[in-house]
N, C-alpha and C. Protein backbone atom coordinates (compact mmCIF):
# COMPACT_ATOMS: atom_id res chain seq x y z
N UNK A 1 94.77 105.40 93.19
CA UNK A 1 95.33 104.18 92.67
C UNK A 1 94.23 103.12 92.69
N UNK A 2 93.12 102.91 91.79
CA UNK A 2 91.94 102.24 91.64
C UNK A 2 92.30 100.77 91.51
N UNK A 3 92.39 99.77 92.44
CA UNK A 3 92.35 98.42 91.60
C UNK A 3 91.75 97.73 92.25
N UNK A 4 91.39 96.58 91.77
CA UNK A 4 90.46 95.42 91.98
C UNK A 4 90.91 94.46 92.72
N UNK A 5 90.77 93.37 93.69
CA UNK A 5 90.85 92.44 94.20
C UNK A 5 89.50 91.52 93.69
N UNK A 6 89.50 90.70 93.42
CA UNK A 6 88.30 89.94 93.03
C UNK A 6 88.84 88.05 93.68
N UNK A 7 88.04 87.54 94.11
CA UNK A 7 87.92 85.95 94.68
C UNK A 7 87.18 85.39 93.97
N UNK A 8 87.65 83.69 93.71
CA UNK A 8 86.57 82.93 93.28
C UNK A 8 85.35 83.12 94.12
N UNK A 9 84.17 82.88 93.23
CA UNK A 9 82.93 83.10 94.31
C UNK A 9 82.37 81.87 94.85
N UNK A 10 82.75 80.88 95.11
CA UNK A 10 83.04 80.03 95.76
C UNK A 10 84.00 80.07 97.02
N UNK A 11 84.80 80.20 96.47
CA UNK A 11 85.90 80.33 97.31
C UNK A 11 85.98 81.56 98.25
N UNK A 12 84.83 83.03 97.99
CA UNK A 12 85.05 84.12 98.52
C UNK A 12 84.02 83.80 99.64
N UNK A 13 82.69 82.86 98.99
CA UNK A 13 81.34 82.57 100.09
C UNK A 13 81.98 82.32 101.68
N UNK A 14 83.15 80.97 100.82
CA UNK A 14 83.41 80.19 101.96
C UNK A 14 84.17 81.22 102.80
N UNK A 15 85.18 81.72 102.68
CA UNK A 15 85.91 82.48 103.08
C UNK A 15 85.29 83.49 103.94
N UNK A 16 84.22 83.89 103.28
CA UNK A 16 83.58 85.95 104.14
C UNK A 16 82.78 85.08 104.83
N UNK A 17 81.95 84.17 104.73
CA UNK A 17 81.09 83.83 106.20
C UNK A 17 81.41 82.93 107.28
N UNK A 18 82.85 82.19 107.13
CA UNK A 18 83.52 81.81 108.12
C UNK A 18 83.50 83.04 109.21
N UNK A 19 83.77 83.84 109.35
CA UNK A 19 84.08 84.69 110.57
C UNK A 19 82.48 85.51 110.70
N UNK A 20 81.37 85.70 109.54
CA UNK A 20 80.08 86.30 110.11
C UNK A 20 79.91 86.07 111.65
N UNK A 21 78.55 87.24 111.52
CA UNK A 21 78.35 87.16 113.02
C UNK A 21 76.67 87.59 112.63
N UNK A 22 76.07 86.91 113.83
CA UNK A 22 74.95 87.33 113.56
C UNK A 22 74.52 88.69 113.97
N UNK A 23 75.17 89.17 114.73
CA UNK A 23 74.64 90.67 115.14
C UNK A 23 75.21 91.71 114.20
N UNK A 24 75.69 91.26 113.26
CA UNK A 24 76.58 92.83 112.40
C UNK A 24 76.22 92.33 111.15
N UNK A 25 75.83 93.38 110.72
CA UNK A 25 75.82 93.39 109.06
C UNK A 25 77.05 93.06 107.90
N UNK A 26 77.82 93.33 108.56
CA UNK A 26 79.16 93.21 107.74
C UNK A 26 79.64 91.85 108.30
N UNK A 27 80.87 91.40 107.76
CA UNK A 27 81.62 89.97 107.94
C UNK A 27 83.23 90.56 108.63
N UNK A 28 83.50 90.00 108.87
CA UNK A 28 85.17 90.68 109.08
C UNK A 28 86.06 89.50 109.12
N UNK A 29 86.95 89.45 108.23
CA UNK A 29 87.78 88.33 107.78
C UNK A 29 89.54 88.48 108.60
N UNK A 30 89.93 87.75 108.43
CA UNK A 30 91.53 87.57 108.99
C UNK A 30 92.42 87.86 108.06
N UNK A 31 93.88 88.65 108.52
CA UNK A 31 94.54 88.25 107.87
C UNK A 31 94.74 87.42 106.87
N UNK A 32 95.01 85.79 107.17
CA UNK A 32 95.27 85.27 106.45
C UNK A 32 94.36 85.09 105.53
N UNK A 33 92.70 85.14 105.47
CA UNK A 33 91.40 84.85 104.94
C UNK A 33 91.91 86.08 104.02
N UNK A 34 92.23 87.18 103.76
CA UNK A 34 92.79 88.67 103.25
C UNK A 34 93.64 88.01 102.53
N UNK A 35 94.90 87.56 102.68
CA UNK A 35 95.95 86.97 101.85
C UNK A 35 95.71 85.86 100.65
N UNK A 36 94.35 84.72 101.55
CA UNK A 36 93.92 84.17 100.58
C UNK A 36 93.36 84.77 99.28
N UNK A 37 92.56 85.32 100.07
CA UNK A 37 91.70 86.14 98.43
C UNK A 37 92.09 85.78 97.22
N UNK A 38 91.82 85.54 96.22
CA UNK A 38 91.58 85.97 94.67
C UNK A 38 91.09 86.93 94.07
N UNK A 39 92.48 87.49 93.65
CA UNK A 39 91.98 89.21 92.92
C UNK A 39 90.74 89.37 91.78
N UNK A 40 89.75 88.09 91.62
CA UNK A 40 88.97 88.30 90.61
C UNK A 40 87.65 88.74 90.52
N UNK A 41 87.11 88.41 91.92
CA UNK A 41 85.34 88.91 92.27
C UNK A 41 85.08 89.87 93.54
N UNK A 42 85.94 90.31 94.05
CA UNK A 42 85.93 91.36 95.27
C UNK A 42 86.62 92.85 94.36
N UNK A 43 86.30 93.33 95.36
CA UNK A 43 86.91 95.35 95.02
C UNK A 43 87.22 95.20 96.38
N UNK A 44 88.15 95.70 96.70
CA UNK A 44 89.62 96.09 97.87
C UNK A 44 88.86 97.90 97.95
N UNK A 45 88.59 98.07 99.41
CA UNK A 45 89.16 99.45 99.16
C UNK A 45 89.38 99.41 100.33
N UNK A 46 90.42 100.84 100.14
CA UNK A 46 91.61 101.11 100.86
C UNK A 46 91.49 102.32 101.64
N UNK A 47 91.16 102.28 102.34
CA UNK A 47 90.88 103.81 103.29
C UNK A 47 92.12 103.91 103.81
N UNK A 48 93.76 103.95 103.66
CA UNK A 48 94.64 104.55 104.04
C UNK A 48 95.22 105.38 103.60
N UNK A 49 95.78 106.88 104.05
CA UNK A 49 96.16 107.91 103.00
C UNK A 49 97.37 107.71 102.38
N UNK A 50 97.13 108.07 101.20
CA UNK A 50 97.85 107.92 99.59
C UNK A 50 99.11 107.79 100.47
N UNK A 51 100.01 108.23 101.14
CA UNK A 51 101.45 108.27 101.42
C UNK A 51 101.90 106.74 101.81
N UNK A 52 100.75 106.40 102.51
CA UNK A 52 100.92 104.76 102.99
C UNK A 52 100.70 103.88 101.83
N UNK A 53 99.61 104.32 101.08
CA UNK A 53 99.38 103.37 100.02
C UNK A 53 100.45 102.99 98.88
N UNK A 54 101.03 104.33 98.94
CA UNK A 54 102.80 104.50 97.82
C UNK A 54 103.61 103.27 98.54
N UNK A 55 103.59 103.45 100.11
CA UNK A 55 104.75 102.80 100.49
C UNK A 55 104.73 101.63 100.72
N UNK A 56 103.27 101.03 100.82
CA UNK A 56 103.02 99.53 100.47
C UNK A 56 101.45 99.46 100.07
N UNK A 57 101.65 99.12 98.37
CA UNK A 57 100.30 98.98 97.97
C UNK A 57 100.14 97.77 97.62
N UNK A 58 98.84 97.67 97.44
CA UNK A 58 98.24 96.79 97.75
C UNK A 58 96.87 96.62 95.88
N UNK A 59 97.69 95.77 95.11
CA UNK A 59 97.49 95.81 93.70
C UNK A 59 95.92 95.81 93.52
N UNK A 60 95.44 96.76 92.87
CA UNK A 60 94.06 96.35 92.63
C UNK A 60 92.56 97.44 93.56
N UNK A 61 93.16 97.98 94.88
CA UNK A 61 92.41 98.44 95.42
C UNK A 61 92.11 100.00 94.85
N UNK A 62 90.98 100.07 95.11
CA UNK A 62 90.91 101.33 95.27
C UNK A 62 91.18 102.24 96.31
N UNK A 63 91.79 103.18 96.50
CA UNK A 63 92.03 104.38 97.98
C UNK A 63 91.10 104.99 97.46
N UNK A 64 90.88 105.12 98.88
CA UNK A 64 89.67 106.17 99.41
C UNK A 64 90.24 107.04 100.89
N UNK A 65 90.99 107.47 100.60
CA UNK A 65 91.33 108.33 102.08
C UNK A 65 90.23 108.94 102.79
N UNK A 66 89.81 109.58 103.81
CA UNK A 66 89.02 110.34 104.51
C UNK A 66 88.55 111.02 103.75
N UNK A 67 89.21 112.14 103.39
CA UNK A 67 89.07 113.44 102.75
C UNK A 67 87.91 113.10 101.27
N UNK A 68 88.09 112.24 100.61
CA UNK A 68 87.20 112.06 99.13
C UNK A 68 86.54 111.20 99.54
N UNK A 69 86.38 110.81 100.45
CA UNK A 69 85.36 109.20 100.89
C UNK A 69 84.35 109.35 99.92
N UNK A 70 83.19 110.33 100.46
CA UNK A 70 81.91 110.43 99.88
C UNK A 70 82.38 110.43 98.32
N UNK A 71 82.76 110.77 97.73
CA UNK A 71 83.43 110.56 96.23
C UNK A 71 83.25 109.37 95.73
N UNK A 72 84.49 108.88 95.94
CA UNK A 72 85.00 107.70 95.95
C UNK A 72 84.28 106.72 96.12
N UNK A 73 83.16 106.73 97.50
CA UNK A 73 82.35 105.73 97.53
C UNK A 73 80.96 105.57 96.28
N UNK A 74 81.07 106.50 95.60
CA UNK A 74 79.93 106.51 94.24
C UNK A 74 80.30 105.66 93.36
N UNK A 75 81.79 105.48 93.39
CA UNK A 75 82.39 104.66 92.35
C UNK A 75 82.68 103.08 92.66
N UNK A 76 82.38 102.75 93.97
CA UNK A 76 82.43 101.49 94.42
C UNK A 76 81.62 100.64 93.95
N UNK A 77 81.93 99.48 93.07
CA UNK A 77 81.14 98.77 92.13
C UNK A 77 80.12 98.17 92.70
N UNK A 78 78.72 97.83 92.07
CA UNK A 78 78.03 97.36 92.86
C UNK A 78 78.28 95.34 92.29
N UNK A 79 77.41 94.90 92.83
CA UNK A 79 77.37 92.88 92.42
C UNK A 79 78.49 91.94 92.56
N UNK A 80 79.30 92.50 93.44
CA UNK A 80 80.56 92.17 94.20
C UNK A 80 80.85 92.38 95.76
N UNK A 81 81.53 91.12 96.22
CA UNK A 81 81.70 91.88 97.59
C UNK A 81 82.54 92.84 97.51
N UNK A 82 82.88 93.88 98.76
CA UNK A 82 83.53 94.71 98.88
C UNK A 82 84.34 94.21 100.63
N UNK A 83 85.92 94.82 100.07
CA UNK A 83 86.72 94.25 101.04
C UNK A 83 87.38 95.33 102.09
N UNK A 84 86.95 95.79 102.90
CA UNK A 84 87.15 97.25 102.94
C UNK A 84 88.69 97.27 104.64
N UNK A 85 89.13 98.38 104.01
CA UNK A 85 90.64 98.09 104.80
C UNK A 85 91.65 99.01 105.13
N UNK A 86 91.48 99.80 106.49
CA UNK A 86 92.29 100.60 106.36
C UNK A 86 93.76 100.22 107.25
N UNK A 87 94.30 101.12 108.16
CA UNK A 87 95.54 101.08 108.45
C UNK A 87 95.34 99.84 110.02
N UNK A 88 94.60 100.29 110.73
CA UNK A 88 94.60 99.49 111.97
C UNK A 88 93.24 98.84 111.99
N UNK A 89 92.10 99.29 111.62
CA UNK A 89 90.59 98.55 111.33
C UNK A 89 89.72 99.31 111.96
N UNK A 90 89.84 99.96 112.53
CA UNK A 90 88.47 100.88 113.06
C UNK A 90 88.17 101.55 112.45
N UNK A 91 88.42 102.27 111.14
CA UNK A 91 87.83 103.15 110.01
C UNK A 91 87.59 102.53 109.23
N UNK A 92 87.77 101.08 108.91
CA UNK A 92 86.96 100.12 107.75
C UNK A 92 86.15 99.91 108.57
N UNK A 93 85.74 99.32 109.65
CA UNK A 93 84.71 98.92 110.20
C UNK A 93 83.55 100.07 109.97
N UNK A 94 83.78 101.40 109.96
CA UNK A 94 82.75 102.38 110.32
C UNK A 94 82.02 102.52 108.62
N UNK A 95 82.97 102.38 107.99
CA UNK A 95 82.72 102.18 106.23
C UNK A 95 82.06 101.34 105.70
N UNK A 96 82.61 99.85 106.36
CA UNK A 96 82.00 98.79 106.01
C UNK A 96 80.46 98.57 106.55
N UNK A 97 79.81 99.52 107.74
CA UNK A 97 78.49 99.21 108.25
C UNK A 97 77.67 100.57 106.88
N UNK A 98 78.68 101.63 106.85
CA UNK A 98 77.93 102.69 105.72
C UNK A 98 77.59 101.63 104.31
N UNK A 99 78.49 101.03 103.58
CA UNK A 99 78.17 100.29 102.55
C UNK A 99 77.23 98.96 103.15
N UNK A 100 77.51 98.49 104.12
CA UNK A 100 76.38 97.60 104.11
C UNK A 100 74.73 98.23 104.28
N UNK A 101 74.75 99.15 104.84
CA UNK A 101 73.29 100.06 104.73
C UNK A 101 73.17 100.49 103.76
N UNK A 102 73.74 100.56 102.79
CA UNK A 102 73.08 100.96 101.33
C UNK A 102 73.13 99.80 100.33
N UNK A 103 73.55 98.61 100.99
CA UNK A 103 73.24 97.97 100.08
C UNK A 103 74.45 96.52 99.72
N UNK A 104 75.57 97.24 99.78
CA UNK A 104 76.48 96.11 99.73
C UNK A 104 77.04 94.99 100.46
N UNK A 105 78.01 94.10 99.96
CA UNK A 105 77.93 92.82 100.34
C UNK A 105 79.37 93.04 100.51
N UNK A 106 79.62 92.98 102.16
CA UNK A 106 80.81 93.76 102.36
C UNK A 106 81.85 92.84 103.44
N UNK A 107 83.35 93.12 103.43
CA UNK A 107 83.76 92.96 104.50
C UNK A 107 84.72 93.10 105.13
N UNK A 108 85.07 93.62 105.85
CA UNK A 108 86.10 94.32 107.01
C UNK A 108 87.35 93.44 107.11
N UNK A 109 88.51 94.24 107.11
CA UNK A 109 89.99 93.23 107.46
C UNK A 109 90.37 93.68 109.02
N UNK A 110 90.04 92.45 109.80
CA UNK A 110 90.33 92.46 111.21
C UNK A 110 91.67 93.06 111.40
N UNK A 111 91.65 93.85 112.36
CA UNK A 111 93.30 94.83 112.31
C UNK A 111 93.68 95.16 111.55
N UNK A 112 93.36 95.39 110.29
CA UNK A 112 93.63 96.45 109.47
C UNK A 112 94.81 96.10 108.26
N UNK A 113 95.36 96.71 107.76
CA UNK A 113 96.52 96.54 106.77
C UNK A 113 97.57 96.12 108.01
N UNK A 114 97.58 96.76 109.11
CA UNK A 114 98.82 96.41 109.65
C UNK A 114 98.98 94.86 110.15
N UNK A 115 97.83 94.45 110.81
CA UNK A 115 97.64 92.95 111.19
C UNK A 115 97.92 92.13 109.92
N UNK A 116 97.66 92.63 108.34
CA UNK A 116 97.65 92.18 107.25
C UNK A 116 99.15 91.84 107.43
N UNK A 117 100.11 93.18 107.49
CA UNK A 117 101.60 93.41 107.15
C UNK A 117 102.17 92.18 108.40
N UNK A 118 101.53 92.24 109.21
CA UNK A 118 102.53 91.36 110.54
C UNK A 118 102.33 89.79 109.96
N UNK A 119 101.08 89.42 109.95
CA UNK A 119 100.65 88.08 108.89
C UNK A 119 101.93 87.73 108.20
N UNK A 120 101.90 88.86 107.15
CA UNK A 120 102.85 88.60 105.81
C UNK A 120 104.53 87.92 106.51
N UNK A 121 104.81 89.39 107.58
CA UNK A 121 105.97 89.25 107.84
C UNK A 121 105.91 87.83 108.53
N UNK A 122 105.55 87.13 109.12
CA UNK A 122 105.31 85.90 110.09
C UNK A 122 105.25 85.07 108.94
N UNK A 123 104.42 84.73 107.97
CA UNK A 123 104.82 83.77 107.10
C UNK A 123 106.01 84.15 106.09
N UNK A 124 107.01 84.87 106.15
CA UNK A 124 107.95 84.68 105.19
C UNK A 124 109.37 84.14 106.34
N UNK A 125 108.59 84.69 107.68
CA UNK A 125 109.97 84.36 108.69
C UNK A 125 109.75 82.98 108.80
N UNK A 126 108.58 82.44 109.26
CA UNK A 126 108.50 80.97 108.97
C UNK A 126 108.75 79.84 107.63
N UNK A 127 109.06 80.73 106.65
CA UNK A 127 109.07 80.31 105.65
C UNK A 127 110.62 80.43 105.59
N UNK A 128 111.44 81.11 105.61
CA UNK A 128 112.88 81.02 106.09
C UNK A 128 113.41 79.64 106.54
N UNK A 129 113.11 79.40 107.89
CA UNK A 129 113.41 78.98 108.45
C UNK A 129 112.92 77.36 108.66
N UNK A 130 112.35 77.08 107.72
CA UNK A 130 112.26 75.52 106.90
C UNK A 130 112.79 74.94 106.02
């Protein structure tokens, strides 16, 4: 399920080097910094397997499960950041240091899709209840 996430690039600068670090090659963004996004100058990929991705996807990314990684990663666009994201975050992190050694401009979703999903759920309960 190939799709794009893309950010203003303005708006993506500010965003991915708020949380840099100087000791890591990669950036790793928040939840909510994830929610912000603009689907227009980033590529999303999705290292969670296809069954999760059916049951909450996530418009635009590309999956890359385990199994086709090396694949998959040939097709990862280059002159864009890359937003990389799997279920809890320790398998984007290991992805996100592979694409930053070859080259890309990358960055990790702190806790993963699920920290993403709790985010979501927390602002719609707060959003209720105003």
């Amino acid at each position: 399920m190939p799709i794009a996430w893309h950010a203003d690039s303005d708006a993506a600068d500010a965003v991915m080097t708020a949380s840099d670090t100087a000791e890591s090659a990669i950036r790793r963004i928040t939840p909510a910094e994830f929610a912000a996004l603009d689907k227009r100058n980033v590529t999303l990929l999705d290292l969670r397997e296809p069954a999760d991705v059916a049951a909450h996807p996530i418009e635009g990314a590309i999956n890359a499960p385990l199994d086709p990684l090396a694949q998959v990663l040939k097709t990862v666009p280059v002159g864009r950041t890359v937003v990389v994201f799997c279920a809890e975050g320790w398998w984007s992190e290991e992805v996100a240091e592979i694409l930053a050694d070859r080259g890309y401009d990358v960055a990790s979703l702190e806790g993963g899709f699920r920290a993403y999903r709790e985010y979501l759920d927390r602002q719609t309960q707060g959003g209720m209840t105003e």
